[in-house]
Protein backbone atom coordinates (compact mmCIF):
# COMPACT_ATOMS: atom_id res chain seq x y z
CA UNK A 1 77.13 113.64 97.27
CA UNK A 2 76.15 116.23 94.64
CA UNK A 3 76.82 114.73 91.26
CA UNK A 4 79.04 118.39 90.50
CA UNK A 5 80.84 117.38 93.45
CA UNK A 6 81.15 114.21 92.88
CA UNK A 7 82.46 114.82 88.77
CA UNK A 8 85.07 117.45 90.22
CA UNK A 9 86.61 115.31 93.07
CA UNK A 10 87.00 112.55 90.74
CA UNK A 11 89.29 115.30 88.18
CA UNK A 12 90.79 116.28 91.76
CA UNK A 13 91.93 112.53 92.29
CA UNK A 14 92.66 111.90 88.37
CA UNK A 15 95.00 114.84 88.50
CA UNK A 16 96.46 113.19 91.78
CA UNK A 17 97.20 110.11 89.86
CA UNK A 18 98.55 111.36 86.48
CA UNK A 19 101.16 113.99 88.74
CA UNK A 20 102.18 110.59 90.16
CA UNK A 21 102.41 108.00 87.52
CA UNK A 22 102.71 109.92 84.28
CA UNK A 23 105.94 111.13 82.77
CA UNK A 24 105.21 114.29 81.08
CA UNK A 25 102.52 115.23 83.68
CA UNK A 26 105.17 114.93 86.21
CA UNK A 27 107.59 117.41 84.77
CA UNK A 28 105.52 120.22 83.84
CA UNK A 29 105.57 123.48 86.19
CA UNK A 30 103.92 126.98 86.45
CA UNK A 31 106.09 127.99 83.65
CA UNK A 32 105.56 124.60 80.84
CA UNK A 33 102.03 125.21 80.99
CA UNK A 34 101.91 128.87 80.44
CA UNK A 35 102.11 128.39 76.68
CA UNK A 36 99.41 125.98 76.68
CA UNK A 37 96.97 127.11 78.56
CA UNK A 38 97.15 130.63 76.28
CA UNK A 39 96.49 128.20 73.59
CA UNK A 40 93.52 126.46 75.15
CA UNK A 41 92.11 130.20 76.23
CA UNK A 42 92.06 130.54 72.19
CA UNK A 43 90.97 127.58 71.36
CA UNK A 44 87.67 128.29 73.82
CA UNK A 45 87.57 131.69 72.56
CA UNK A 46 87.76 129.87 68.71
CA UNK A 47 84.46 128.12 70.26
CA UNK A 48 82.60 130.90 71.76
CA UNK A 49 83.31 132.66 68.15
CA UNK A 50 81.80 129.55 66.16
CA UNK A 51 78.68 129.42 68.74
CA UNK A 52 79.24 125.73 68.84
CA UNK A 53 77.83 124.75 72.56
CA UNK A 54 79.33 121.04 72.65
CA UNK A 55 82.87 122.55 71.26
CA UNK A 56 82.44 125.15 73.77
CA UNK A 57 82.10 122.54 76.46
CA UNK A 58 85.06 120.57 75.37
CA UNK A 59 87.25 123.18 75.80
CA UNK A 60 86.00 124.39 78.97
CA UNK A 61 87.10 120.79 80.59
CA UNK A 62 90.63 121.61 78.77
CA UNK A 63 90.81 124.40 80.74
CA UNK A 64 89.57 123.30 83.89
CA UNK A 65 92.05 120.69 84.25
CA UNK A 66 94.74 123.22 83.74
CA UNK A 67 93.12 125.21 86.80
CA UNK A 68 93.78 121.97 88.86
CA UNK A 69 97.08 121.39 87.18
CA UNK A 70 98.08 124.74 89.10
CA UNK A 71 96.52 123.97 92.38
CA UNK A 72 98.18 120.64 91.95
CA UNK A 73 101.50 122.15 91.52
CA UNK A 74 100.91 124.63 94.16
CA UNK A 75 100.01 122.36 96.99
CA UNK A 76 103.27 120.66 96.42
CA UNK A 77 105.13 123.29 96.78
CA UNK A 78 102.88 124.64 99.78
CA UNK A 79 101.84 127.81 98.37
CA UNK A 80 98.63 127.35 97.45
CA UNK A 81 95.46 124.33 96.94
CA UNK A 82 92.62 123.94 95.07
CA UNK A 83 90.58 125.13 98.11
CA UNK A 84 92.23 128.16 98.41
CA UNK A 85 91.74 128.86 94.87
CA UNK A 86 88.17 128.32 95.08
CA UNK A 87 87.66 130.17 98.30
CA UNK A 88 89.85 133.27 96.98
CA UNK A 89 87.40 133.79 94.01
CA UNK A 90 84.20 132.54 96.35
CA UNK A 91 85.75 136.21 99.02
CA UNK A 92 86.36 138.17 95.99
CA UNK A 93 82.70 137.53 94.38
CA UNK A 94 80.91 138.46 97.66
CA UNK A 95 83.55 141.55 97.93
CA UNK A 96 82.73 143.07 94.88
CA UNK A 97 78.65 142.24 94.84
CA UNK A 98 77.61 144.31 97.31
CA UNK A 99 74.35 145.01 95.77
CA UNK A 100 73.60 141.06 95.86
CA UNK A 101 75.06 140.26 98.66
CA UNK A 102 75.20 143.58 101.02
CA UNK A 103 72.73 146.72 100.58
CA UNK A 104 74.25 148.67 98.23
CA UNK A 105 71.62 149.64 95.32
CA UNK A 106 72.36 149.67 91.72
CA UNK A 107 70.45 151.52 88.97
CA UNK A 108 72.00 149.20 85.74
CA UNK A 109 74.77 147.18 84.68
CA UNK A 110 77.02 150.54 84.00
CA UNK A 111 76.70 150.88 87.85
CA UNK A 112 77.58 147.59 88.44
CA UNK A 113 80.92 148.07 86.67
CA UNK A 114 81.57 151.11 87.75
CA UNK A 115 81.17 150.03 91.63
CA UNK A 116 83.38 147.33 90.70
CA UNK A 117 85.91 149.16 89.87
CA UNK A 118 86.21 151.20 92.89
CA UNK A 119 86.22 148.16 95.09
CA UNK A 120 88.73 146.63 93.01
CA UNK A 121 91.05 149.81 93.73
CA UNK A 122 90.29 149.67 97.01
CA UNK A 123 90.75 145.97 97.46
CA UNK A 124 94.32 146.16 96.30
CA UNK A 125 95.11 150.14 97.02
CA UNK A 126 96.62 150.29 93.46
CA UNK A 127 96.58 151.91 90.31
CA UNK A 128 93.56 151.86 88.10
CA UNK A 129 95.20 150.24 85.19
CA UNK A 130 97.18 147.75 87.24
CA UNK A 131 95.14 144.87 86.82
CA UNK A 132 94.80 145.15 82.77
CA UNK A 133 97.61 142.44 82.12
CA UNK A 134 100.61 143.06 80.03
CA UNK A 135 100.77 140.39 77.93
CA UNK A 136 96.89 141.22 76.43
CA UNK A 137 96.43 141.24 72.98
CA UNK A 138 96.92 145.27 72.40
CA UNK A 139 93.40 145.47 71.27
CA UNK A 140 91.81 143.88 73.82
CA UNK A 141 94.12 145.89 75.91
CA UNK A 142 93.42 148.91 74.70
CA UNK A 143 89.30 148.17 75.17
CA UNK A 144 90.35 147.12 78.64
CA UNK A 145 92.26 150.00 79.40
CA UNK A 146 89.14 152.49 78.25
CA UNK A 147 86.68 150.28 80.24
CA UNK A 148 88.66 150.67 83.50
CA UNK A 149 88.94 154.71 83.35
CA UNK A 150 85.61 155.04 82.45
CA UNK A 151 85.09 153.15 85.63
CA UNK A 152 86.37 156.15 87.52
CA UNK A 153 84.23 158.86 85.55
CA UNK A 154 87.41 159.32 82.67
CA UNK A 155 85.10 158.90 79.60
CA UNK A 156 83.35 161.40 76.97
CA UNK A 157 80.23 162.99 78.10
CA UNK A 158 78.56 162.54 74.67
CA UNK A 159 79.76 159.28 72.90
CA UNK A 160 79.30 161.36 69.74
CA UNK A 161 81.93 163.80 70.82
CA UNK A 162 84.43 160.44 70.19
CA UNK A 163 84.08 161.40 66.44
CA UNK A 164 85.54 164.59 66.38
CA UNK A 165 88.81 162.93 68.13
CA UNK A 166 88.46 160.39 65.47
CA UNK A 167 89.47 162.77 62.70
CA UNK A 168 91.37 164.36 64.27
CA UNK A 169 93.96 161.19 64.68
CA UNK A 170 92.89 160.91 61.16
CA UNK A 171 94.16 164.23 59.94
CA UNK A 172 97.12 163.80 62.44
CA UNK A 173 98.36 160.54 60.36
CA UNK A 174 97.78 161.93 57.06
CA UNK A 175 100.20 164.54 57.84
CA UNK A 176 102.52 162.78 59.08
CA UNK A 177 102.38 160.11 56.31
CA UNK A 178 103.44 163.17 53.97
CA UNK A 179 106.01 164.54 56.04
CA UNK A 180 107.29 160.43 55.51
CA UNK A 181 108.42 160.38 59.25
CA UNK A 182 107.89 156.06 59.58
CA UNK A 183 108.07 156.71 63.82
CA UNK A 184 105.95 159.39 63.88
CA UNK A 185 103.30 157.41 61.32
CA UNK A 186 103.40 154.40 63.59
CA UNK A 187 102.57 156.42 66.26
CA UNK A 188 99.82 158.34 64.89
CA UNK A 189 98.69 154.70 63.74
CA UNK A 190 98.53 154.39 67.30
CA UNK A 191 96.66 156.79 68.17
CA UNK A 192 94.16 156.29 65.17
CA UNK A 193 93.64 152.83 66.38
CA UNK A 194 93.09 153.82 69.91
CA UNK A 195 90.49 156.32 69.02
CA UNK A 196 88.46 153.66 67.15
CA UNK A 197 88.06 150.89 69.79
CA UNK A 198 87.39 153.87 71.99
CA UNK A 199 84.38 154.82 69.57
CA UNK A 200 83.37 151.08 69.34
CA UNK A 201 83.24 150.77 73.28
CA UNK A 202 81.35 153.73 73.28
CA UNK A 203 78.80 152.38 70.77
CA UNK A 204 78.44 148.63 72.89
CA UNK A 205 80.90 146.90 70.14
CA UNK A 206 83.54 145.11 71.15
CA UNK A 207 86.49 145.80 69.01
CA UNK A 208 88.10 142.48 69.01
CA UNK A 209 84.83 140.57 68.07
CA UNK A 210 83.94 142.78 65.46
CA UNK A 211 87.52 142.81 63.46
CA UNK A 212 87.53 138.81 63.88
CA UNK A 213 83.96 138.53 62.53
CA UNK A 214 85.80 140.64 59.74
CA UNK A 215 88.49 138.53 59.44
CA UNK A 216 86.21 135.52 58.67
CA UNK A 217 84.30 137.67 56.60
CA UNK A 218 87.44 138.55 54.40
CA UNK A 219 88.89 135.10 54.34
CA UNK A 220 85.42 133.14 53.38
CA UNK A 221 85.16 135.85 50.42
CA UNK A 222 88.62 135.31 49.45
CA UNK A 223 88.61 131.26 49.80
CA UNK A 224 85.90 132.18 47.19
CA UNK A 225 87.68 133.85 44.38
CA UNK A 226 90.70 131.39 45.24
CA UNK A 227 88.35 128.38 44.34
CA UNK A 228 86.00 130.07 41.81
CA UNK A 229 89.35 131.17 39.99
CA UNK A 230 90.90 127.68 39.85
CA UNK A 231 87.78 126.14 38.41
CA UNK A 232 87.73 127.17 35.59
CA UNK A 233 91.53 126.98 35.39
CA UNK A 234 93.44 130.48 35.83
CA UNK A 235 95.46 131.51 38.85
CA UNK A 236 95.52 134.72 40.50
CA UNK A 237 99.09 135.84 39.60
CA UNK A 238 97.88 135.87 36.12
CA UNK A 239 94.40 138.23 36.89
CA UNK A 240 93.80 141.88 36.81
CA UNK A 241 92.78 143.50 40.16
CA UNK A 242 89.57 144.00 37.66
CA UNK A 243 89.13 140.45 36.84
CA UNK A 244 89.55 139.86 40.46
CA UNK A 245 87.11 142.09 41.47
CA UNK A 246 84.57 140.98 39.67
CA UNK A 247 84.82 137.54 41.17
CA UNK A 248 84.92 139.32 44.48
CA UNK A 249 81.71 141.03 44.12
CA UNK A 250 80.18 137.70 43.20
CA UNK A 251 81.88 136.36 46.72
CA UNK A 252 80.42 139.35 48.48
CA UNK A 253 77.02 137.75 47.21
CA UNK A 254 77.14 134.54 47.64
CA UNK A 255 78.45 135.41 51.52
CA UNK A 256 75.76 137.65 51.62
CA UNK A 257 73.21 135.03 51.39
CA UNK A 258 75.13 132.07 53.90
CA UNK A 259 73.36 131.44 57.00
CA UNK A 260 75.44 133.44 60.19
C-alpha cells in the first residue's frame, strides 16, 4: 500500500477507536468542534505567518484530524463519510479546472480565477457573493467580496483610478467627523476602509497580511521601549510622549536592522 495511504487509514482507524473508547471524543458534535477548529485555522495561519515549516506541519495534522472528526460524525449519523468528502472535493477540482483537465485555454492566473468564478455560479446557480462566508473576519471579507466581483468583470479599469475613490471616502469622513454625527462617522469609516483593501487588492497586497505584519511590527517596537524604559528604571506613566519617542525612534532602528 502507498505509505500516504497507509499513514491516513491508520488516522481513519485511530479516529474509529478514540469515537469509541474515549470520553470527551465521544461527546463532541458538529457544533463542540466549531470553536476549535476556528482556533486551529489560526493557529496554522499563526504558522504560515512565522514561516516556520515544521510548526506549519504540526498544525496541519491538527486540522486534518478535525476533517475526519466530521466525516466520523457524519457517517454515524448517515449523512455523509470520509469518502464522500474526498470524492466531493476530487468532482469539484476537475469541475472547475477545465483548462487542466478539459480544453479550455487560459492566458494567466487572472483567467484562471476569473473562469472559476463563473463555474462556481454556475455550479450552484446562485449569487456571486454567496459563497464569501458570514462569519469571515470583515477584512478578509471585504478582500473576498472584491475578488469575487472582479471575477465577473465589476472592477476599475485602471487600478490607479482606486485613488481618486480613496479620497474621496477620505474627504467624506472628515466631514462627517465635523458635523460629529458618531453613525454617520462609523459608516464613512466603513467606507474608508473598504476603499483601501480595494486599493491593496488592486496593487497584489493582501490586506490582512500586510496589517498583521504591521501589527508585529508595532508590538516588537513597543516591547522595545517597554523593556528599554524599565532598564534603566522609569515607567511609562511617568514619560513624555517626547521622551517616549525618542526611545521609539531608537526601536524603529534596532527593528530596522532584525533579520525578517
Amino acid at each position: 500500500m502507498d505509505e500516504r495511504l497507509a499513514a491516513f487509514k491508520k488516522l481513519l482507524d485511530l479516529m474509529d477507536e478514540l469515537r469509541e473508547k474515549c470520553p470527551w471524543d465521544k461527546k463532541q458534535t458538529f457544533e463542540s468542534l466549531r470553536n476549535l477548529t476556528l482556533e486551529e485555522a489560526y493557529e496554522l495561519a499563526d504558522s504560515i505567518t512565522k514561516s516556520d515549516p515544521e510548526d506549519i506541519r504540526k498544525e496541519l495534522g491538527d486540522l486534518m484530524l478535525h476533517i475526519v472528526f466530521y466525516s466520523k460524525i457524519g457517517s454515524e449519523i448517515n449523512a455523509f463519510d470520509i469518502k464522500d468528502v474526498i470524492e466531493g472535493i476530487n468532482e469539484k477540482l476537475i469541475f472547475r479546472h477545465p483548462h487542466v483537465f478539459g480544453n479550455v485555454l487560459v492566458a494567466d492566473e487572472n483567467e484562471v480565477k476569473e473562469n472559476w468564478e463563473h463555474l462556481k455560479i454556475r455550479e450552484s446557480n446562485k449569487s456571486v457573493l454567496s459563497g464569501v462566508p458570514l462569519s469571515l473576519p470583515a477584512l478578509i471579507k471585504a478582500n473576498r467580496i472584491q475578488d469575487k466581483v472582479k471575477g465577473v468583470g465589476f472592477d476599475w479599469e485602471k487600478k490607479s483610478q482606486i485613488w481618486d475613490k480613496v479620497m474621496e471616502e477620505l474627504r467624506e469622513l472628515r466631514d462627517e467627523i465635523d458635523k460629529a454625527d458618531q453613525k454617520k462617522v462609523e459608516s464613512e469609516f466603513g467606507d474608508l476602509f473598504f476603499s483601501l483593501v480595494n486599493a491593496a487588492r488592486l496593487y497584489g497586497i493582501d490586506p490582512e497580511t500586510a496589517l498583521e505584519k504591521t501589527n508585529r511590527k508595532f508590538t516588537r517596537r513597543f516591547n522595545y521601549l517597554e523593556s528599554k524604559t524599565m532598564s534603566v528604571g522609569k515607567s511609562l506613566k511617568a514619560m513624555s510622549l517626547d521622551e517616549m519617542n525618542v526611545i521609539w525612534e531608537e526601536a524603529k532602528q534596532f527593528d530596522n536592522h532584525q533579520p525578517g
